[in-house]
N, C-alpha and C. Protein backbone atom coordinates (compact mmCIF):
# COMPACT_ATOMS: atom_id res chain seq x y z
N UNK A 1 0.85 -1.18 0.00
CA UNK A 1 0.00 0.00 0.00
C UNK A 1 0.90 1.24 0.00
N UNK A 2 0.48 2.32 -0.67
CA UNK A 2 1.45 3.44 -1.07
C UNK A 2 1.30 4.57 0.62
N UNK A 3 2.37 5.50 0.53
CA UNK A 3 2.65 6.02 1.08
C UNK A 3 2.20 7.41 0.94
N UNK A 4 1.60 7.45 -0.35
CA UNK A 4 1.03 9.28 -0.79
C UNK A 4 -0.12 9.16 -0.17
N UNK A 5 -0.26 10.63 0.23
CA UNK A 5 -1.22 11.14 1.13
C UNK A 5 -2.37 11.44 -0.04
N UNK A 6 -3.73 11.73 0.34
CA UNK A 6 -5.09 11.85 -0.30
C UNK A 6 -6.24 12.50 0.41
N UNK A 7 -6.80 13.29 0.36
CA UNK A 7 -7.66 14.24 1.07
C UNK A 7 -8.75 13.38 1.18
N UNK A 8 -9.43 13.57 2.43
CA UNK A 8 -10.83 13.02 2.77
C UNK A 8 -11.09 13.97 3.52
N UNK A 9 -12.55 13.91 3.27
CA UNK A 9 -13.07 14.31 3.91
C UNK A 9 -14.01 14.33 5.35
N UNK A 10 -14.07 14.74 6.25
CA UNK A 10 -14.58 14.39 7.54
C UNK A 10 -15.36 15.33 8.09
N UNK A 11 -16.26 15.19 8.52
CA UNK A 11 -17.54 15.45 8.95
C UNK A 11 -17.84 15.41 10.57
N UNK A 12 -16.96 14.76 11.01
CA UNK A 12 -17.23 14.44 12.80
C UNK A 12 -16.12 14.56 13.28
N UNK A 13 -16.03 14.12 14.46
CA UNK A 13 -15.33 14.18 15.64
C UNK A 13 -13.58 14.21 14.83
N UNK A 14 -13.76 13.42 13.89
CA UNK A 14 -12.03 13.32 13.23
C UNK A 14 -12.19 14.47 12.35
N UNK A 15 -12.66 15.40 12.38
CA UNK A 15 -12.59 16.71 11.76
C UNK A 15 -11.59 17.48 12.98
N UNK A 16 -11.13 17.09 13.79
CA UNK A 16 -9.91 17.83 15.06
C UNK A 16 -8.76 16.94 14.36
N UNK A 17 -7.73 17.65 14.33
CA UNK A 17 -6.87 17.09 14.19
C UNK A 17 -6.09 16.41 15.19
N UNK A 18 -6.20 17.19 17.08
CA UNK A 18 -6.21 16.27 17.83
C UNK A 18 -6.18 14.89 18.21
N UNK A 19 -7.71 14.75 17.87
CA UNK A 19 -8.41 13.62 17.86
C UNK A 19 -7.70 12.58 16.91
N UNK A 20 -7.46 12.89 15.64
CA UNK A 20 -6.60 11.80 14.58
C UNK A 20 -5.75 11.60 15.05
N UNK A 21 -4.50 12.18 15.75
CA UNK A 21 -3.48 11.80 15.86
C UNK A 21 -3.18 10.95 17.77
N UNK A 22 -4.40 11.18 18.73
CA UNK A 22 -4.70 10.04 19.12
C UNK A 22 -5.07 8.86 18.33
N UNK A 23 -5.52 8.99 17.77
CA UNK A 23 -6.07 7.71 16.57
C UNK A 23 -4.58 6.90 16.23
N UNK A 24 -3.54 7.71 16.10
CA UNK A 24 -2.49 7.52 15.82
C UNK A 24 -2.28 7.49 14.05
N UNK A 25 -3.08 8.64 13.59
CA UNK A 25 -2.27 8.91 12.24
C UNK A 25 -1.47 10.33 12.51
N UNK A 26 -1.00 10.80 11.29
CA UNK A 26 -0.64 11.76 10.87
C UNK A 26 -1.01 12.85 10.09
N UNK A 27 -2.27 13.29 10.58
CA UNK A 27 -2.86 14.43 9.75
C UNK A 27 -2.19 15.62 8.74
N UNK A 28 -1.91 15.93 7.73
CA UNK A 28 -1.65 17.29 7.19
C UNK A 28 -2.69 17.82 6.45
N UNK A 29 -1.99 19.20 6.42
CA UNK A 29 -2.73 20.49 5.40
C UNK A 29 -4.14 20.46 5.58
N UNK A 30 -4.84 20.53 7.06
CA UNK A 30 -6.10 20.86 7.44
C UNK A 30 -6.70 21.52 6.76
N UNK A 31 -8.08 21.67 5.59
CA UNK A 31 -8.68 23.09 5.11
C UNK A 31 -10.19 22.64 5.46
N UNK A 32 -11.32 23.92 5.95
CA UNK A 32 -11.86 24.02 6.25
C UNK A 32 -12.98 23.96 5.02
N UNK A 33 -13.88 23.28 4.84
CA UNK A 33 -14.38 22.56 3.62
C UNK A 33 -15.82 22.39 3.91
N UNK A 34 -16.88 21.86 2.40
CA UNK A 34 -17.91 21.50 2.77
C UNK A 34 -18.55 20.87 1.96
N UNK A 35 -19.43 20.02 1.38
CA UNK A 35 -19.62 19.50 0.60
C UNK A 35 -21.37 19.97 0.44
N UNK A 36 -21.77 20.15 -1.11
CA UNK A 36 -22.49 20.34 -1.50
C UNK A 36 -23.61 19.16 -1.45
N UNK A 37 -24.85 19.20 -0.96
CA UNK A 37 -25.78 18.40 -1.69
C UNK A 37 -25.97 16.94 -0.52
N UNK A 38 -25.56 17.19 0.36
CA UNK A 38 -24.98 16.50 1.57
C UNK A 38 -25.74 16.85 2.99
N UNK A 39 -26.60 16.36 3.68
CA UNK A 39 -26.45 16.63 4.68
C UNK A 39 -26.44 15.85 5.79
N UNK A 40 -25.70 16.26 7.28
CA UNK A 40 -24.83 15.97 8.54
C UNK A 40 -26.70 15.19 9.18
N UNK A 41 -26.36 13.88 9.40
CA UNK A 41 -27.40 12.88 9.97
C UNK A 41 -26.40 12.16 11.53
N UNK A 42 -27.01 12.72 12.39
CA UNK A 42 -26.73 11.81 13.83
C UNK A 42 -27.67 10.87 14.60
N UNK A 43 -27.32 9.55 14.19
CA UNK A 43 -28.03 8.16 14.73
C UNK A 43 -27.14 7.84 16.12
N UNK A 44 -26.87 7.10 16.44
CA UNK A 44 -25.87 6.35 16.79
C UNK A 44 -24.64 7.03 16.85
N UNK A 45 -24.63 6.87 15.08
CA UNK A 45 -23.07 7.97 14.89
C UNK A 45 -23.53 8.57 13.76
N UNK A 46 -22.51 9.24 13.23
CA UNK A 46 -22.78 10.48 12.63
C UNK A 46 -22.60 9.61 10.99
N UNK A 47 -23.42 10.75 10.09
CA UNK A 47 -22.98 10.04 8.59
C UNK A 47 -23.44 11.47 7.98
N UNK A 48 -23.62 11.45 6.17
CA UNK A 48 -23.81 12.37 5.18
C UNK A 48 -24.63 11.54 4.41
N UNK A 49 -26.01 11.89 4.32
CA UNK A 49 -27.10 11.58 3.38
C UNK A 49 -26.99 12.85 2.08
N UNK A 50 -27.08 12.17 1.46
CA UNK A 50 -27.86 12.97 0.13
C UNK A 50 -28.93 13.82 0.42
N UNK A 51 -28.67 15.22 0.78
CA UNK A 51 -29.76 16.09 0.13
C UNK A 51 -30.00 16.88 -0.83
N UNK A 52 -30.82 17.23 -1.84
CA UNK A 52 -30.63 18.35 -2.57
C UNK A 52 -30.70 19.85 -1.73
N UNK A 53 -29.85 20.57 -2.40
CA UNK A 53 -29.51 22.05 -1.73
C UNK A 53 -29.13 22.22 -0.11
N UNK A 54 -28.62 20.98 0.50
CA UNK A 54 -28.00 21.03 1.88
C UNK A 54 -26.68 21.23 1.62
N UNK A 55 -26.05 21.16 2.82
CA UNK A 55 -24.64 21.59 2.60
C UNK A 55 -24.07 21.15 3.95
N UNK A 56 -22.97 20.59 4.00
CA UNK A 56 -22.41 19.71 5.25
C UNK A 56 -21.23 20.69 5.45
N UNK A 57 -20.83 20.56 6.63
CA UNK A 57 -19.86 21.26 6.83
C UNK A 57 -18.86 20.26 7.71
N UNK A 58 -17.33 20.45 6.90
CA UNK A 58 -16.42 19.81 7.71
C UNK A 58 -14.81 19.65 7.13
N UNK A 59 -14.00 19.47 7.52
CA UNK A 59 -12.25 19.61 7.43
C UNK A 59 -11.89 18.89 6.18
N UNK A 60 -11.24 19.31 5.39
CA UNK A 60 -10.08 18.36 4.52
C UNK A 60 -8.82 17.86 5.05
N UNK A 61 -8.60 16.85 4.96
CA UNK A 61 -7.50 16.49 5.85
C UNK A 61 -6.61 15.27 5.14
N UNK A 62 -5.09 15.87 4.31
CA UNK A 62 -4.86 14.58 3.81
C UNK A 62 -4.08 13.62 4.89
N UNK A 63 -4.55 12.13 4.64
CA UNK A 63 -3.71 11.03 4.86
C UNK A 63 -3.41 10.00 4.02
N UNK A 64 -2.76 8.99 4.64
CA UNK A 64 -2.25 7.69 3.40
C UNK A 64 -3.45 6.89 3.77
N UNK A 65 -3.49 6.23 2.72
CA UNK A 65 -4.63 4.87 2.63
C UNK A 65 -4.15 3.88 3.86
N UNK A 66 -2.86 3.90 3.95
CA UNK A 66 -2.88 2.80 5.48
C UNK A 66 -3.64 3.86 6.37
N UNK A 67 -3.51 4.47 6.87
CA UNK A 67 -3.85 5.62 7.86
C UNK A 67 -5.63 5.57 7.94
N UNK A 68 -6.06 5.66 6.75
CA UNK A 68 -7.56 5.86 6.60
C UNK A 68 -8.02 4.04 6.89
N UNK A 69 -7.40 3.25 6.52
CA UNK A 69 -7.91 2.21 7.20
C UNK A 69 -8.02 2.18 8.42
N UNK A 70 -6.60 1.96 9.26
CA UNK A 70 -6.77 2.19 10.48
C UNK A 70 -7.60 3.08 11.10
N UNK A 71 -8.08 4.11 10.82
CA UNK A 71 -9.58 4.72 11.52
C UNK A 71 -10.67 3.85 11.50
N UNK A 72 -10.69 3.49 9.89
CA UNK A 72 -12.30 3.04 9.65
C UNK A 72 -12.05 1.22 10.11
N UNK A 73 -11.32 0.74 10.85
CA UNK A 73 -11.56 -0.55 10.89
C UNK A 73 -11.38 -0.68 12.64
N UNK A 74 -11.30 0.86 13.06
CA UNK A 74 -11.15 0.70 14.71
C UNK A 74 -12.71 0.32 15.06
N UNK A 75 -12.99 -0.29 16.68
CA UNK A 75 -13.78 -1.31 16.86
C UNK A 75 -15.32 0.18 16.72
N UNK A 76 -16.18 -0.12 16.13
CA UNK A 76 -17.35 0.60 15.86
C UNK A 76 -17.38 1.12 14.59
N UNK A 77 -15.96 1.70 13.74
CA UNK A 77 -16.25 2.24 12.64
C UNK A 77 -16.06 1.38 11.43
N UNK A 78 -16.93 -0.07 11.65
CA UNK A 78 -16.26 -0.94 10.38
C UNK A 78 -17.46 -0.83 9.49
N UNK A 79 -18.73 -0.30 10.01
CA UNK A 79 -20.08 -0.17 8.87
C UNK A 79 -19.63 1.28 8.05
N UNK A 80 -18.35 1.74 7.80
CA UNK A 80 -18.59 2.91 6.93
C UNK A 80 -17.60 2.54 5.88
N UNK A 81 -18.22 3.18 4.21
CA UNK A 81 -17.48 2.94 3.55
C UNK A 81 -17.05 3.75 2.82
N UNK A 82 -16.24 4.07 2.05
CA UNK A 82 -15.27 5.21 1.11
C UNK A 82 -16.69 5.65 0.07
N UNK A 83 -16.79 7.07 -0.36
CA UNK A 83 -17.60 7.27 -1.12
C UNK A 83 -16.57 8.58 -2.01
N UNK A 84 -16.64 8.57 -3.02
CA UNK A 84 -15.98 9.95 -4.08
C UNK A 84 -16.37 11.19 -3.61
N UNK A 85 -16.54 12.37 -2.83
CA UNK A 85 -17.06 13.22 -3.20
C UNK A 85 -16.28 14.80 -3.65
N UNK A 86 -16.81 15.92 -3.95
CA UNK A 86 -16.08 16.96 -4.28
C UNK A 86 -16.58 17.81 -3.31
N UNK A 87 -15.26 17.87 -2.40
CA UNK A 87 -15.65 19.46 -1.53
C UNK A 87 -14.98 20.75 -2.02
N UNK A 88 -15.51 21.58 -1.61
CA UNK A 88 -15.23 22.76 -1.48
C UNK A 88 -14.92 23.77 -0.33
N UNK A 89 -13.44 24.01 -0.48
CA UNK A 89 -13.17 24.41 0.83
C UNK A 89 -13.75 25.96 1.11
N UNK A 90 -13.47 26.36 1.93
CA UNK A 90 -14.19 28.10 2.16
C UNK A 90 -13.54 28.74 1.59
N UNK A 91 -12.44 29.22 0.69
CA UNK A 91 -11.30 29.63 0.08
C UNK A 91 -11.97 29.76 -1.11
N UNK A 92 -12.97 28.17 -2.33
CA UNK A 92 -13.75 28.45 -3.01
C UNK A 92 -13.08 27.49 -3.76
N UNK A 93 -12.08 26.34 -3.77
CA UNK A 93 -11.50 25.42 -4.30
C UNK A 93 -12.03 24.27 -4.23
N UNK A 94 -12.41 23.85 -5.14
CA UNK A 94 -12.97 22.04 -5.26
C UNK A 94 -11.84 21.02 -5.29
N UNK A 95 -12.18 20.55 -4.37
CA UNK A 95 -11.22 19.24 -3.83
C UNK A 95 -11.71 18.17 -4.06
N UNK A 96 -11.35 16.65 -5.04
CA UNK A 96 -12.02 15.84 -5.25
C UNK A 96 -11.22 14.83 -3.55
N UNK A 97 -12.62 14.39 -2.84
CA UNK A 97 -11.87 13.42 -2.26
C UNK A 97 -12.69 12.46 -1.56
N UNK A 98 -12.21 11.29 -0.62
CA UNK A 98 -12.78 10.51 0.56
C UNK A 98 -13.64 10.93 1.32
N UNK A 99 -14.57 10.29 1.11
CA UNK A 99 -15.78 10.36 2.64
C UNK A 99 -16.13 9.55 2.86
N UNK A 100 -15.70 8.59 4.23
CA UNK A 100 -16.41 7.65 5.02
C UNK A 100 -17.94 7.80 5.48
N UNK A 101 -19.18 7.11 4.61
CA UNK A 101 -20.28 7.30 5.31
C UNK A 101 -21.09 5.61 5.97
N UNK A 102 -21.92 5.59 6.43
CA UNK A 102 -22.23 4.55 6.83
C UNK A 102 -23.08 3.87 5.81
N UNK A 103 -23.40 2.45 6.27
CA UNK A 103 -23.88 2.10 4.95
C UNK A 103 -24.85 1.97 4.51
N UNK A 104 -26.35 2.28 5.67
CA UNK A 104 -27.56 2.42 5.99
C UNK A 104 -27.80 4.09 6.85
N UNK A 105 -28.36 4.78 6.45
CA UNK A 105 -29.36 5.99 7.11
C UNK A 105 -29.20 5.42 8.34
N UNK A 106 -28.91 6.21 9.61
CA UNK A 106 -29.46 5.66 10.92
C UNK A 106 -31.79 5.82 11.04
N UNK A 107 -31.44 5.35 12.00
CA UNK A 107 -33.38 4.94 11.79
C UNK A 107 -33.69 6.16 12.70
N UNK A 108 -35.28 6.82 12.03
CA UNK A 108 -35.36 8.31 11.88
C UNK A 108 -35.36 8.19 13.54
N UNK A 109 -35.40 7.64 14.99
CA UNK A 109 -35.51 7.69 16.03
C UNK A 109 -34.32 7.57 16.83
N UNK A 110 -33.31 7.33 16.15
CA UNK A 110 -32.03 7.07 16.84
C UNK A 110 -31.18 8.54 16.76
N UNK A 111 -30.89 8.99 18.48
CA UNK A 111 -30.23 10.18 18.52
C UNK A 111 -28.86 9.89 19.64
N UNK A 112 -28.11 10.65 20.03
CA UNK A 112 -27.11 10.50 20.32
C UNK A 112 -26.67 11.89 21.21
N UNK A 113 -27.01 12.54 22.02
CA UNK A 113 -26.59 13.91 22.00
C UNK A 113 -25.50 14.12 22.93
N UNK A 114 -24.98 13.24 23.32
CA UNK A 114 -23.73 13.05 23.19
C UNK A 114 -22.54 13.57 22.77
N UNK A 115 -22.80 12.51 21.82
CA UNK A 115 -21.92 13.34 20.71
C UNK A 115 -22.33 14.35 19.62
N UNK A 116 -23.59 14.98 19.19
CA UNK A 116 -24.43 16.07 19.15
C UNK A 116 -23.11 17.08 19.65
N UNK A 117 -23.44 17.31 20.82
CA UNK A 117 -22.58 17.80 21.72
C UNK A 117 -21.24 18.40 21.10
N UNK A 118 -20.83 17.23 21.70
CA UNK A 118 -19.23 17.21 21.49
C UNK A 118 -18.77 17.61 19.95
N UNK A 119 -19.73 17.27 19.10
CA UNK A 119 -19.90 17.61 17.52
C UNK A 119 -19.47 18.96 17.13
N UNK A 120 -20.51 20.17 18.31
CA UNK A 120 -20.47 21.08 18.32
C UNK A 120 -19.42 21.56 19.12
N UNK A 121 -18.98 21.32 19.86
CA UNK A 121 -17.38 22.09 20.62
C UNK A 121 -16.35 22.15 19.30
N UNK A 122 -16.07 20.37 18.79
CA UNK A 122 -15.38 20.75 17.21
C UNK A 122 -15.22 21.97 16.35
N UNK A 123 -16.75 21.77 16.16
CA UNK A 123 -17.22 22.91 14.78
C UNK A 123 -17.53 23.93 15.05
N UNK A 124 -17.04 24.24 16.85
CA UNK A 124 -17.03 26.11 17.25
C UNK A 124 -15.72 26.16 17.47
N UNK A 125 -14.92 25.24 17.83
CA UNK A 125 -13.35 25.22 17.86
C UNK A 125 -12.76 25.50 16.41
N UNK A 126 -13.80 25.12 15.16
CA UNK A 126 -12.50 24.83 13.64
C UNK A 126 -13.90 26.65 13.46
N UNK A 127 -14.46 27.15 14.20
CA UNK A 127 -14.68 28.44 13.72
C UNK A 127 -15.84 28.17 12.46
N UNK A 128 -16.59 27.16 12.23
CA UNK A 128 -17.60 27.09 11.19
C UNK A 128 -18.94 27.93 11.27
N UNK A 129 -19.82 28.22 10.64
CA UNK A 129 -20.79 28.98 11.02
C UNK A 129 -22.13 28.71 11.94
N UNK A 130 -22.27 29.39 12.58
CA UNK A 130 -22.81 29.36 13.70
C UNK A 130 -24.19 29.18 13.61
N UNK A 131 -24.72 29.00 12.57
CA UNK A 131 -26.63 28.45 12.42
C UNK A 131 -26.38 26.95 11.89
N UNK A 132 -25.07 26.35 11.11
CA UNK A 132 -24.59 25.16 11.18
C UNK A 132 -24.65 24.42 12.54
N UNK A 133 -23.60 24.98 13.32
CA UNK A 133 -23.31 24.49 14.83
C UNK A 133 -24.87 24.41 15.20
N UNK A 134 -25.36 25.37 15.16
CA UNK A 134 -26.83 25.28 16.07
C UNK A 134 -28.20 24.22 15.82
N UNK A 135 -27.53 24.19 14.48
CA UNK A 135 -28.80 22.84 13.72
C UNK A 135 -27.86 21.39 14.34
N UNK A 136 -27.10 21.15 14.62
CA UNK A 136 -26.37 20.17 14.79
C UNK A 136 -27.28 19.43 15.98
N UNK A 137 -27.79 18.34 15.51
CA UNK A 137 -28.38 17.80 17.17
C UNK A 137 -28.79 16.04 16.82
């Protein structure tokens, strides 16, 4: 498996770069990003459904394909899988890259606020906009 790094995109809690590198990768070149047509769903755990005219908000962050395994195969995150998408960072640059989503919608009754929560300390810490943060639940 190669060693070049590849932007994904992240949406939750691994949107801190903190947080990844407990994970034990090596995060670079953080940009503050969002993807069109997308929107932020919290079940259980967090994912990106398809909406028309929504808009998700969350980090570009490249790593190596070993690296992105090791997240998605730690014990809870093995139902998510790689999807293509194109973000756009706040700068106004389209980034083609990785997004781990789950592989089923969580079920419309399953909430978490929890991590809701903690969702939002993130995405007032990386400075995102503040009627975003507030829909977050």
């Amino acid at each position: 498996m190669t060693d070049r790094r590849i932007d994904a995109f992240f949406y939750g809690l691994f949107m801190d770069v903190d947080v990844l590198r407990e994970s034990k990768v090596a995060p670079s070149n953080p940009r503050r990003a969002y993807v069109a047509d997308f929107a932020l769903r919290i079940g259980q755990r967090a994912t990106l459904l398809p909406a028309a005219g929504a808009r998700a908000y969350g980090m570009l962050i490249a790593l190596t394909h070993r690296e992105l395994e090791r997240l998605y195969t730690a014990p809870g995150l093995e139902q998510y899988r790689p999807e293509a998408v194109l973000a756009q960072t706040l700068g106004g640059t389209l980034v083609p890259a990785l997004c781990y989503n789950l592989r089923e919608a969580p079920a419309a009754h399953e909430r978490n606020p929890d991590y809701a929560t903690r969702l939002q300390g993130v995405l007032s810490k990386l400075n995102f906009p503040p009627e975003y943060i507030a829909a977050v639940s």
